[in-house]
C-alpha atoms as a PDB file:
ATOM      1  CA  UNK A   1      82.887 192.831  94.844  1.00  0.00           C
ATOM      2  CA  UNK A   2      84.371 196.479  97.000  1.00  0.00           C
ATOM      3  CA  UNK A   3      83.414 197.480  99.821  1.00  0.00           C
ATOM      4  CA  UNK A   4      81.291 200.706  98.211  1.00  0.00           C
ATOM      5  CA  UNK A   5      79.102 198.301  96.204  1.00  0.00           C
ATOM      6  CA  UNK A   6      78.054 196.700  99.060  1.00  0.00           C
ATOM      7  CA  UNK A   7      77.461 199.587 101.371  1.00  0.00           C
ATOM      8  CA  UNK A   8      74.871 200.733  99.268  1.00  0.00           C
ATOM      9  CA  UNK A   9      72.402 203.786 100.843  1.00  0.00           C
ATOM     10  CA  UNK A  10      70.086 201.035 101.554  1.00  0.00           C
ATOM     11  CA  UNK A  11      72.546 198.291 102.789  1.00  0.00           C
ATOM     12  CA  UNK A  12      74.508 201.404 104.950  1.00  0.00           C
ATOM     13  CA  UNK A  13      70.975 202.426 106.672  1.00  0.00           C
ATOM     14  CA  UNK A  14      70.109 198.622 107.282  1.00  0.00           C
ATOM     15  CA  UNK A  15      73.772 197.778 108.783  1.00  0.00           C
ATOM     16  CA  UNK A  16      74.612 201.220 110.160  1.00  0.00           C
ATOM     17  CA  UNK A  17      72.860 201.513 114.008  1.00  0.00           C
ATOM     18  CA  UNK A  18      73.574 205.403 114.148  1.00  0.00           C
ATOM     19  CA  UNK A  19      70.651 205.454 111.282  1.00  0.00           C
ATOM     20  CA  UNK A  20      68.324 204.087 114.412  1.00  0.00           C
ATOM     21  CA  UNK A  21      67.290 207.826 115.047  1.00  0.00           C
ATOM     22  CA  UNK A  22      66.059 208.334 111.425  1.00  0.00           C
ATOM     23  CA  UNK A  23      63.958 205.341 111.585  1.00  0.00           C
ATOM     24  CA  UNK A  24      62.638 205.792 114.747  1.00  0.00           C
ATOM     25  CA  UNK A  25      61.276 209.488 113.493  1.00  0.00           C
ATOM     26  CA  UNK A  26      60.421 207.759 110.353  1.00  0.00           C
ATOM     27  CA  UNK A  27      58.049 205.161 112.280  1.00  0.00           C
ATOM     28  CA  UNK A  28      56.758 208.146 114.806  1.00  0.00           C
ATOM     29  CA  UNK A  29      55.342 209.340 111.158  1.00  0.00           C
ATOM     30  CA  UNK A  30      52.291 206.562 111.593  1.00  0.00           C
ATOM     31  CA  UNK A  31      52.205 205.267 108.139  1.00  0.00           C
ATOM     32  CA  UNK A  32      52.334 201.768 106.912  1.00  0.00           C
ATOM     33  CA  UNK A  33      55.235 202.551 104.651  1.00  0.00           C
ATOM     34  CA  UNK A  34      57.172 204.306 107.219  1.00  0.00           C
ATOM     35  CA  UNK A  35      56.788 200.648 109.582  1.00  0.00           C
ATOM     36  CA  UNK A  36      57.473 198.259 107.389  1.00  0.00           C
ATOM     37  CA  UNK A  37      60.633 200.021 106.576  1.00  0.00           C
ATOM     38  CA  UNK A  38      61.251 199.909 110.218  1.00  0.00           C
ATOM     39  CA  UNK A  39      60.991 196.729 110.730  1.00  0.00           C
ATOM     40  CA  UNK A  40      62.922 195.759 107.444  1.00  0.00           C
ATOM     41  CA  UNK A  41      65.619 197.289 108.886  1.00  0.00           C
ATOM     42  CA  UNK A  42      65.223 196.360 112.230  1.00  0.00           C
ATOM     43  CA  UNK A  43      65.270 192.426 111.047  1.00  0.00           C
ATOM     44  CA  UNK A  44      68.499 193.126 109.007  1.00  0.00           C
ATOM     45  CA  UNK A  45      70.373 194.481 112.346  1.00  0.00           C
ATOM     46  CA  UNK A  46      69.000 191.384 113.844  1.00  0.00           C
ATOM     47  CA  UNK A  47      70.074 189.350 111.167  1.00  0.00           C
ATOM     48  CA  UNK A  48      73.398 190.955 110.868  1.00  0.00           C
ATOM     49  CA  UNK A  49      73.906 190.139 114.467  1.00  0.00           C
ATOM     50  CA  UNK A  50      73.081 186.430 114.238  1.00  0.00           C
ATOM     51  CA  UNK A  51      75.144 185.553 111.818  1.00  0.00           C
ATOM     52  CA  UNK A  52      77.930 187.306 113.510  1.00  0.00           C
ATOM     53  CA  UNK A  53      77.247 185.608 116.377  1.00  0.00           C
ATOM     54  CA  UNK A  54      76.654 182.165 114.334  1.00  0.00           C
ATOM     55  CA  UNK A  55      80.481 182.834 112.781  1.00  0.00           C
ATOM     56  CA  UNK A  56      81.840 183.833 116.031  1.00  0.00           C
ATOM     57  CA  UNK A  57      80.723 180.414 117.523  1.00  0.00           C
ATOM     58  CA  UNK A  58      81.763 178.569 114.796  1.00  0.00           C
ATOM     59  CA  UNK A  59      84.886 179.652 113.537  1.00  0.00           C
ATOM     60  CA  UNK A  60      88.404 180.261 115.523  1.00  0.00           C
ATOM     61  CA  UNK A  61      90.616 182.930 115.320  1.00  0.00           C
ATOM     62  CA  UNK A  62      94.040 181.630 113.230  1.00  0.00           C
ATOM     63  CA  UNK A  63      97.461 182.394 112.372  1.00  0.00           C
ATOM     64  CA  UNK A  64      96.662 183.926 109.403  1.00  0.00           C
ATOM     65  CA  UNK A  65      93.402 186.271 109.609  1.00  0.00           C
ATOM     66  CA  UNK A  66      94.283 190.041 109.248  1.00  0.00           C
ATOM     67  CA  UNK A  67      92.033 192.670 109.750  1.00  0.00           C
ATOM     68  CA  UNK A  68      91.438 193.255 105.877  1.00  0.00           C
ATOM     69  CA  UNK A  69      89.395 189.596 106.123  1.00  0.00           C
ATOM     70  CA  UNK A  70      87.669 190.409 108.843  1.00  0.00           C
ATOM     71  CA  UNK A  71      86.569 193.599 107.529  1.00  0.00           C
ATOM     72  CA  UNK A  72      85.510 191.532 104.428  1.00  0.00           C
ATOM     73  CA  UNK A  73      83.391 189.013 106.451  1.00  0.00           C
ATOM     74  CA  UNK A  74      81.749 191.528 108.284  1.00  0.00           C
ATOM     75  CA  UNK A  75      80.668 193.265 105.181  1.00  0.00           C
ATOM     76  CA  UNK A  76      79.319 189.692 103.512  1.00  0.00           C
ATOM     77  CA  UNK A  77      77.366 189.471 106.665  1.00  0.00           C
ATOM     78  CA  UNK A  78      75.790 192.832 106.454  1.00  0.00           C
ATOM     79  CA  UNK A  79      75.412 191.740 102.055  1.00  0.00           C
ATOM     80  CA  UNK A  80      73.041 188.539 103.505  1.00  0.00           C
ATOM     81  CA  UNK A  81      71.346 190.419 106.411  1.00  0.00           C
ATOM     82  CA  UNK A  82      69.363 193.116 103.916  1.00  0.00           C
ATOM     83  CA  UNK A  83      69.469 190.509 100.883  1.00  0.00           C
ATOM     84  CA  UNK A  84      66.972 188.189 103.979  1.00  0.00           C
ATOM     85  CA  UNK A  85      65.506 190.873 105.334  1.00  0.00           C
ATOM     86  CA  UNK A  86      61.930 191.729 104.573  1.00  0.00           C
ATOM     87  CA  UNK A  87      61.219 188.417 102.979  1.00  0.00           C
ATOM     88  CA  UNK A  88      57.714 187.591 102.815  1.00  0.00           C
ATOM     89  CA  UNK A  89      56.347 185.891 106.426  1.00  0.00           C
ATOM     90  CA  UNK A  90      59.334 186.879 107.577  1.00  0.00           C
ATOM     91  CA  UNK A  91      60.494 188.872 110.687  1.00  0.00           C
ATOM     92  CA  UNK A  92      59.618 192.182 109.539  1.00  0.00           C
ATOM     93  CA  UNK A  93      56.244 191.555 108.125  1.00  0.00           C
ATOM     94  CA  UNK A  94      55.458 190.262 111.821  1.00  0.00           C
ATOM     95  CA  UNK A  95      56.907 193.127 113.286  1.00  0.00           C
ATOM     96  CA  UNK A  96      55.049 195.634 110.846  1.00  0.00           C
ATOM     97  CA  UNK A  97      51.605 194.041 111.367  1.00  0.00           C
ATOM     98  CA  UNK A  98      51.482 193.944 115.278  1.00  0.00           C
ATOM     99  CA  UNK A  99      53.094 197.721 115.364  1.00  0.00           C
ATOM    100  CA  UNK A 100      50.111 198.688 112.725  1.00  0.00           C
ATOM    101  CA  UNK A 101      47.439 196.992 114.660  1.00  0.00           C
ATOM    102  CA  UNK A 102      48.625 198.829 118.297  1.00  0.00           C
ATOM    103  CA  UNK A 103      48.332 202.098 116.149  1.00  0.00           C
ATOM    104  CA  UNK A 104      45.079 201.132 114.603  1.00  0.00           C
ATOM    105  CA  UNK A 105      46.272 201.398 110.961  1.00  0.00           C
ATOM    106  CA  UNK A 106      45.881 198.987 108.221  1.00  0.00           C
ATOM    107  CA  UNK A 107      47.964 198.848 104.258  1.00  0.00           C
ATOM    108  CA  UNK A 108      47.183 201.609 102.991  1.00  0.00           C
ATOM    109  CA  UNK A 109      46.878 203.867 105.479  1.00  0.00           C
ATOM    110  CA  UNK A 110      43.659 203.573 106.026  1.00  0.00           C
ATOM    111  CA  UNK A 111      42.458 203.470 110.399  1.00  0.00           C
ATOM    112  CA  UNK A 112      41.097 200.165 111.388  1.00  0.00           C
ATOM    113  CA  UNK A 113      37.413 199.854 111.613  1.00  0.00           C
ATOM    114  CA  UNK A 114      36.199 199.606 115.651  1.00  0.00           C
ATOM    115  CA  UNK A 115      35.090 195.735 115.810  1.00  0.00           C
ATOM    116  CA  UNK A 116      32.629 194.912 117.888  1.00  0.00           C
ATOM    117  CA  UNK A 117      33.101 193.068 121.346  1.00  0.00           C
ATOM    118  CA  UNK A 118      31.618 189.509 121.345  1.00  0.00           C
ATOM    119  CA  UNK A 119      30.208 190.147 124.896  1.00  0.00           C
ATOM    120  CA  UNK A 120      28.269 192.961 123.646  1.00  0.00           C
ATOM    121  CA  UNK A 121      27.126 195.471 121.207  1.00  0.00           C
ATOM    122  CA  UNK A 122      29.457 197.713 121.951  1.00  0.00           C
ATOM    123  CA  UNK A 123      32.013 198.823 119.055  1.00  0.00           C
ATOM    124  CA  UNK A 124      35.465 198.588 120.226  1.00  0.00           C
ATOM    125  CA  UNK A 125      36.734 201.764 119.610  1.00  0.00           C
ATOM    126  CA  UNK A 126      40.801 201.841 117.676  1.00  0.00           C
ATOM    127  CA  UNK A 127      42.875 203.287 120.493  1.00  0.00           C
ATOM    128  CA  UNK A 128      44.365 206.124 118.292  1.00  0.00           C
ATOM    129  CA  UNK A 129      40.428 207.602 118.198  1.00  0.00           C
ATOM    130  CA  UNK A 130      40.450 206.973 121.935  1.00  0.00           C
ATOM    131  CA  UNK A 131      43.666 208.903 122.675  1.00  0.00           C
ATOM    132  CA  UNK A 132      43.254 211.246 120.277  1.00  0.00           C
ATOM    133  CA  UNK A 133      40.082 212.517 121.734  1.00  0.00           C
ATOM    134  CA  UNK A 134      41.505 212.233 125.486  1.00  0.00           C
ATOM    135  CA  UNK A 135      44.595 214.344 124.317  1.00  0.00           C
ATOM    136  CA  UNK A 136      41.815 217.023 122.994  1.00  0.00           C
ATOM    137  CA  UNK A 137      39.720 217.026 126.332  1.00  0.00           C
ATOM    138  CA  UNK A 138      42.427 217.323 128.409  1.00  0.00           C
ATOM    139  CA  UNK A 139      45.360 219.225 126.392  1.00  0.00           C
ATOM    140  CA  UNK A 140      44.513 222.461 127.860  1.00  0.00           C
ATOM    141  CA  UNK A 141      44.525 221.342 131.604  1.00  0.00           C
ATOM    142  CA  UNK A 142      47.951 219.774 131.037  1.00  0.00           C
ATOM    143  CA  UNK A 143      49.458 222.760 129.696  1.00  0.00           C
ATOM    144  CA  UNK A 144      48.484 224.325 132.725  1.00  0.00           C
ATOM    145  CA  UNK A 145      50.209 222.217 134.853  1.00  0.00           C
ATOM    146  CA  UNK A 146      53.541 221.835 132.941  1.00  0.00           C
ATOM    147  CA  UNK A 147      53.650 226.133 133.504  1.00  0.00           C
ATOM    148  CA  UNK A 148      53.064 226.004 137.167  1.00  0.00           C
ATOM    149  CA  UNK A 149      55.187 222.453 137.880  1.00  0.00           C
ATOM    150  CA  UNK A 150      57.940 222.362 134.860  1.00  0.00           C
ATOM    151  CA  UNK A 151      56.549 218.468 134.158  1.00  0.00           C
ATOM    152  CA  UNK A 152      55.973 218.375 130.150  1.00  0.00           C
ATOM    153  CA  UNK A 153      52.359 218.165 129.517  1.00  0.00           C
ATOM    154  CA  UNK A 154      52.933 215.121 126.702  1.00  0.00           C
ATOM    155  CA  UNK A 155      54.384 213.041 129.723  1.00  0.00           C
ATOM    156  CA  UNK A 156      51.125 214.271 131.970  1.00  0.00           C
ATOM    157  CA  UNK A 157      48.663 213.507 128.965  1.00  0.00           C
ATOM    158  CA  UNK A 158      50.666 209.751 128.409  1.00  0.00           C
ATOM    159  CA  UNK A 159      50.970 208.558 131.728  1.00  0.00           C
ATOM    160  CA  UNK A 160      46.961 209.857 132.242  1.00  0.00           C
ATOM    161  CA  UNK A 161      46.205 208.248 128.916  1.00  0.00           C
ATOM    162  CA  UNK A 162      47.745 205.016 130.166  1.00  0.00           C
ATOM    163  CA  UNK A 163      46.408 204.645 133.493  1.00  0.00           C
ATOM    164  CA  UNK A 164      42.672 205.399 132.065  1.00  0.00           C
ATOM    165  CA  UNK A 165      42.937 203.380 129.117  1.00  0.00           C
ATOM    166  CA  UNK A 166      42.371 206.732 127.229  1.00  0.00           C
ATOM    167  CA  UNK A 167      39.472 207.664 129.478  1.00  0.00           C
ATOM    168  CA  UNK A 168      37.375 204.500 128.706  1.00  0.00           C
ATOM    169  CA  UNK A 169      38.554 202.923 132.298  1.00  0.00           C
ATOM    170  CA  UNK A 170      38.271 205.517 134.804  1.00  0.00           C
ATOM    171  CA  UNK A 171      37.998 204.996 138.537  1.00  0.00           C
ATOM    172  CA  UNK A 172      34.766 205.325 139.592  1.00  0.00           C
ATOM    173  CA  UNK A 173      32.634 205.720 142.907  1.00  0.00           C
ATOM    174  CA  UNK A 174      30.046 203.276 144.570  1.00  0.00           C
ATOM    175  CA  UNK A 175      27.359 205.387 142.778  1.00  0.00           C
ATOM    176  CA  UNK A 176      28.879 205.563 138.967  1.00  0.00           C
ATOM    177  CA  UNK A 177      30.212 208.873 139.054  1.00  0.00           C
ATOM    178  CA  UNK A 178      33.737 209.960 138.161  1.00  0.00           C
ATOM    179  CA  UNK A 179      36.727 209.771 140.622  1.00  0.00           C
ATOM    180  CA  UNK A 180      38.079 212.236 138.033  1.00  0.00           C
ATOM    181  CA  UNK A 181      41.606 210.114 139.218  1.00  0.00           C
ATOM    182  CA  UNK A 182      43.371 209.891 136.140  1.00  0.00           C
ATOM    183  CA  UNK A 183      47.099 208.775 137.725  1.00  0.00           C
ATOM    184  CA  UNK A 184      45.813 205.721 139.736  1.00  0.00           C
ATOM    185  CA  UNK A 185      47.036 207.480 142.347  1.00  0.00           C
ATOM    186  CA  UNK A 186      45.993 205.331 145.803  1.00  0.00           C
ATOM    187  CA  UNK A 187      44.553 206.553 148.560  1.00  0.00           C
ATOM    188  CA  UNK A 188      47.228 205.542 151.450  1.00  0.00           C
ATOM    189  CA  UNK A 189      46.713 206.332 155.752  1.00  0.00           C
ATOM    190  CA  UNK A 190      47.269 210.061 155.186  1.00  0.00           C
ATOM    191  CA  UNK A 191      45.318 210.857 152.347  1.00  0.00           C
ATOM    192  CA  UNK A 192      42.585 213.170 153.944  1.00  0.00           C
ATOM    193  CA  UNK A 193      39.685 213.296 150.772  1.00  0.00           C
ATOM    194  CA  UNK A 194      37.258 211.012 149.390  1.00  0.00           C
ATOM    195  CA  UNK A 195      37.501 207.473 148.405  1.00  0.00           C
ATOM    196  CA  UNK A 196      37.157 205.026 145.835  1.00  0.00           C
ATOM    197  CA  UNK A 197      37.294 201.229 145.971  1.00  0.00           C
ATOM    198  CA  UNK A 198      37.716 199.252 142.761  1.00  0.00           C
ATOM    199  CA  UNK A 199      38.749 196.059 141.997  1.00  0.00           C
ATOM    200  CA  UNK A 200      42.679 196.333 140.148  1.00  0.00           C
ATOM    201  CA  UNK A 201      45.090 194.090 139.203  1.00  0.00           C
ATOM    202  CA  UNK A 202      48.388 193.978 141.261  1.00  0.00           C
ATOM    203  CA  UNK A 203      51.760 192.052 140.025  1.00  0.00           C
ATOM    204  CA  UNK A 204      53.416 189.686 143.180  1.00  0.00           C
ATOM    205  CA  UNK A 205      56.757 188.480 142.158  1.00  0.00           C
ATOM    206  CA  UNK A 206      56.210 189.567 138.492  1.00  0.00           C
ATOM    207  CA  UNK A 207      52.671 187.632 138.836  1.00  0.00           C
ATOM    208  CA  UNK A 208      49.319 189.659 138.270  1.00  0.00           C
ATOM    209  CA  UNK A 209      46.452 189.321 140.852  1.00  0.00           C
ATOM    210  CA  UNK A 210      42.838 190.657 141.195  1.00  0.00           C
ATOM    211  CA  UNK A 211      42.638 192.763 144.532  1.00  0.00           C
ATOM    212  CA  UNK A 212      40.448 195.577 145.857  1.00  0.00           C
ATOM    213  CA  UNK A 213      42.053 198.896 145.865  1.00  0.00           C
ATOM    214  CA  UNK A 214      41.639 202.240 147.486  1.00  0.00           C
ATOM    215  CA  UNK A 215      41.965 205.090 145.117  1.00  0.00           C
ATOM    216  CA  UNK A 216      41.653 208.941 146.127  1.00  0.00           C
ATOM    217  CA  UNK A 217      38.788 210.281 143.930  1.00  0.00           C
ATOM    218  CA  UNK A 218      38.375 214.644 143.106  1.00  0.00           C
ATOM    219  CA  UNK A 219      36.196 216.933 142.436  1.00  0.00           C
ATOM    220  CA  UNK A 220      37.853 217.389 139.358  1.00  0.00           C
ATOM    221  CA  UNK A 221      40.602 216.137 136.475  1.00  0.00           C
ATOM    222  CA  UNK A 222      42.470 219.374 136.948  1.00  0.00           C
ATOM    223  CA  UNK A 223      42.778 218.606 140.569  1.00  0.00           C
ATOM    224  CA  UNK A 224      43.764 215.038 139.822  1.00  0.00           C
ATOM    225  CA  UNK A 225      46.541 216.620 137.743  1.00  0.00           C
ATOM    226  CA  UNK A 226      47.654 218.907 140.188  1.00  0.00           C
ATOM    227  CA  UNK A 227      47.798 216.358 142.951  1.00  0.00           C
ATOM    228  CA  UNK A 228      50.165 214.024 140.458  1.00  0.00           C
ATOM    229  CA  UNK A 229      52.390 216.822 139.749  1.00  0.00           C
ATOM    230  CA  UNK A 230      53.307 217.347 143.465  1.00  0.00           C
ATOM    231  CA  UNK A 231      53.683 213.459 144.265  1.00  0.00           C
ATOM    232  CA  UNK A 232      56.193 213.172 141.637  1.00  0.00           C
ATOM    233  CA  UNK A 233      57.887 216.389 141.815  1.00  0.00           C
ATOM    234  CA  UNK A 234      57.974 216.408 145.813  1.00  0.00           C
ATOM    235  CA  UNK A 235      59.236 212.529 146.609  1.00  0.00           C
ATOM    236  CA  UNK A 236      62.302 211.445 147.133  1.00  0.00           C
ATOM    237  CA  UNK A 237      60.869 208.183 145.914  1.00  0.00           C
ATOM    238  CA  UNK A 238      60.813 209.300 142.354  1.00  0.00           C
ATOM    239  CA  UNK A 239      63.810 211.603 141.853  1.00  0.00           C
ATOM    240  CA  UNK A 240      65.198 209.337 139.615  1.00  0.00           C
ATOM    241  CA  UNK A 241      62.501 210.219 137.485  1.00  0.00           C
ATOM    242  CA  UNK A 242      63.158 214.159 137.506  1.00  0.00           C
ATOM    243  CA  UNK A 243      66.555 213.507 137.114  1.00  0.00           C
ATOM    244  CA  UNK A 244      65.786 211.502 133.534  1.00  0.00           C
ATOM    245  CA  UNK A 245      62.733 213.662 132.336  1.00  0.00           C
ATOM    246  CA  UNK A 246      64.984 214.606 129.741  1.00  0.00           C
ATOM    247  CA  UNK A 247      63.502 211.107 127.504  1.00  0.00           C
ATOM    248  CA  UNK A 248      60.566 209.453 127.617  1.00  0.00           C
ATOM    249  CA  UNK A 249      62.139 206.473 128.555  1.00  0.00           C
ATOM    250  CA  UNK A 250      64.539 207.824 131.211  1.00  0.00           C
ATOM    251  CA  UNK A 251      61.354 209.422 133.134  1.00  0.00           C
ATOM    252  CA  UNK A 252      59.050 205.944 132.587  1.00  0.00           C
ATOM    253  CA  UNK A 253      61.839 203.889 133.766  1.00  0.00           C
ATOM    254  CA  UNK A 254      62.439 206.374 137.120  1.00  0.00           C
ATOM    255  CA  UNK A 255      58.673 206.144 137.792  1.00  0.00           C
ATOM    256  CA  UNK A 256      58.994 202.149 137.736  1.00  0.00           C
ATOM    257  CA  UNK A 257      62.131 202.034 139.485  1.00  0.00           C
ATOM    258  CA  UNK A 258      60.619 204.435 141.730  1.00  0.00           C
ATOM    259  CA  UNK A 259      57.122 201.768 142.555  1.00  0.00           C
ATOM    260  CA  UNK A 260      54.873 203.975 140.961  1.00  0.00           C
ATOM    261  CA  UNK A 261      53.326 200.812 139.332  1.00  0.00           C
ATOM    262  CA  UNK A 262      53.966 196.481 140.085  1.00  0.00           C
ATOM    263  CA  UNK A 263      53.110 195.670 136.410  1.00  0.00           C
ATOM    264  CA  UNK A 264      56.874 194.626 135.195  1.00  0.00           C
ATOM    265  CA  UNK A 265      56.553 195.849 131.776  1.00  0.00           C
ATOM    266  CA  UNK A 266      55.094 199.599 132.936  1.00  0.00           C
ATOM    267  CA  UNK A 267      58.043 201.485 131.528  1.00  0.00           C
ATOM    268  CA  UNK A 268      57.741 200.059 128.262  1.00  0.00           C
ATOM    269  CA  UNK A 269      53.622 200.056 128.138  1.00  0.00           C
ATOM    270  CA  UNK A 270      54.283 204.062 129.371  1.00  0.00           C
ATOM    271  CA  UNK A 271      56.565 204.804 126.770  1.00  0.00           C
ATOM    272  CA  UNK A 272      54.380 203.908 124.450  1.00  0.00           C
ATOM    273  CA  UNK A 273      51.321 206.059 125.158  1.00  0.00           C
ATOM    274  CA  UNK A 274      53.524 209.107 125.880  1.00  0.00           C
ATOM    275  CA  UNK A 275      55.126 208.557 122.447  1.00  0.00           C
ATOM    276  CA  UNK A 276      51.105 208.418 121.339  1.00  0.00           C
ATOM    277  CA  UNK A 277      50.349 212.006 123.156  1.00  0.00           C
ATOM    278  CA  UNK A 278      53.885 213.444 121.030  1.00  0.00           C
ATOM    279  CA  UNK A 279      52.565 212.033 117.916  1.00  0.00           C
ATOM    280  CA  UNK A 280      49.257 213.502 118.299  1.00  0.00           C
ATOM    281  CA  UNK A 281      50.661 217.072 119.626  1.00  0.00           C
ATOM    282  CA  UNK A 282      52.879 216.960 116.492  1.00  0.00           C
ATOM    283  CA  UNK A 283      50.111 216.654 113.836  1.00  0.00           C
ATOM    284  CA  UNK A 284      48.240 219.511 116.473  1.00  0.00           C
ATOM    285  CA  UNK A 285      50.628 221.755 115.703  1.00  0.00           C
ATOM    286  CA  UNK A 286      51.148 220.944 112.028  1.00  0.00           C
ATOM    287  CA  UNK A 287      47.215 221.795 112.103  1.00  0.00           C
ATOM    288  CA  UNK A 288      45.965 217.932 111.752  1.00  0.00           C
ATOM    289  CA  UNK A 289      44.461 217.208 114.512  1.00  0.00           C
ATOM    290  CA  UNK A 290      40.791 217.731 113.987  1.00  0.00           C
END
């Protein structure tokens, strides 16, 4: 058996990393097809890796081994890593359902139906309907801001969308009305406006606890955007941030290194929903978004 036969296209994308960036543009696509080939090939790298490891702990190195053999075992481990991967109940089929049901898709392609919520009537609605209607109300307002503060509007949208749930957890005042605070942002000694007090959840040592919080509250979301775009683009506190705006996960890791947030995983959680808001501004301009 050569080498070529067993680098096959599919075998090379499964064992090659530098094909990462295709798949990751493949799986920003939204269709079932599109993740469980992710995750196939994101099993076989993991598999490829284990059994690496598995030979590396189990075998020493001798007199006799050449670089020719090793080449050969190497390439026998990536043969077994795509022949295992994407076996049924396997890896990948885990990986593809959980990624479809965060972006409310089922086989097929067809959205997820809302479900309803067994403490009321109230249908939970998919989270891609949620954000994609948030990105529509407040598109225009965030384009506005990325002109007058250079911060991209998808990273405005994202980090709004994640802090509001999408718009279905807003701050609100005493009497029910809208804080219009989008960001979370609190409301420390030498903020100067109106107040809102809600009960939030705070992490202690990487452990989450119910506490009241003070949150500034606006007349209006534009003015909650405004207000975010000079905290971050004025403190020192988050210049990591600027400096790494250039990726999504270089600017969500700057605002968490920065204490923007307490929750341990907020980089990663961010990430996500500004990778929704690019999806969703993609298929806008490609004239799909209804």
């Amino acid at each position: 058996m050569n080498a070529s036969h067993l680098l096959s296209t599919q075998q090379a994308l499964a064992a090659d990393a530098s094909s990462l960036n295709r798949l990751k543009y493949q799986a920003g696509q939204a269709t079932p097809e599109a993740i469980k080939e992710t995750a196939k090939q994101f099993e076989a790298l993991f598999m490829r890796e284990l059994l690496k490891s598995m030979r590396e702990a189990t075998m020493k190195s001798g007199l006799f081994e050449s670089p020719g053999e090793n080449l050969g075992t190497d390439l026998l481990d990536q043969q077994f890593a795509v022949q295992m991967a994407g076996q049924p109940g396997g890896l990948a089929e885990t990986i593809a359902r959980q990624l479809m049901q965060q972006m409310g898709l089922k086989d097929g392609g067809r959205t997820a139906q809302p479900q309803t919520d067994k403490t009321s009537a109230t249908p939970v609605v998919p989270v891609s309907d949620a954000a994609r209607r948030f990105v529509q109300q407040h598109a225009a307002t965030a384009q506005d801001i990325e002109r007058s503060s250079g911060l991209p509007a998808s990273y405005l949208l994202g980090q709004a969308g994640h802090e509001s749930g999408w718009g279905r957890r807003e701050i609100l005042m005493k009497d029910g009305s809208p804080s219009h605070n989008l960001f979370g942002i609190k409301a420390t000694a030498d903020w100067k406006g109106k107040v809102a007090e809600v009960t939030t959840t705070e992490y202690v040592d990487g452990v989450a606890q119910k506490t009241v919080g003070r949150f500034r509250a606006y007349d209006s979301y534009a003015e909650s955007y405004r207000d975010f775009a000079r905290l971050v683009g004025n403190s020192p506190r988050y210049a990591q941030a600027r400096e790494q705006a250039g990726t999504v996960q270089g600017w969500a890791r700057g605002l968490q290194d920065g204490g923007y947030a307490t929750d341990p995983d907020y980089a990663a959680k961010l990430s996500r929903a500004i990778n929704t808001t690019l999806q969703l501004q993609r298929a806008a301009d490609a004239g799909k978004l209804s």
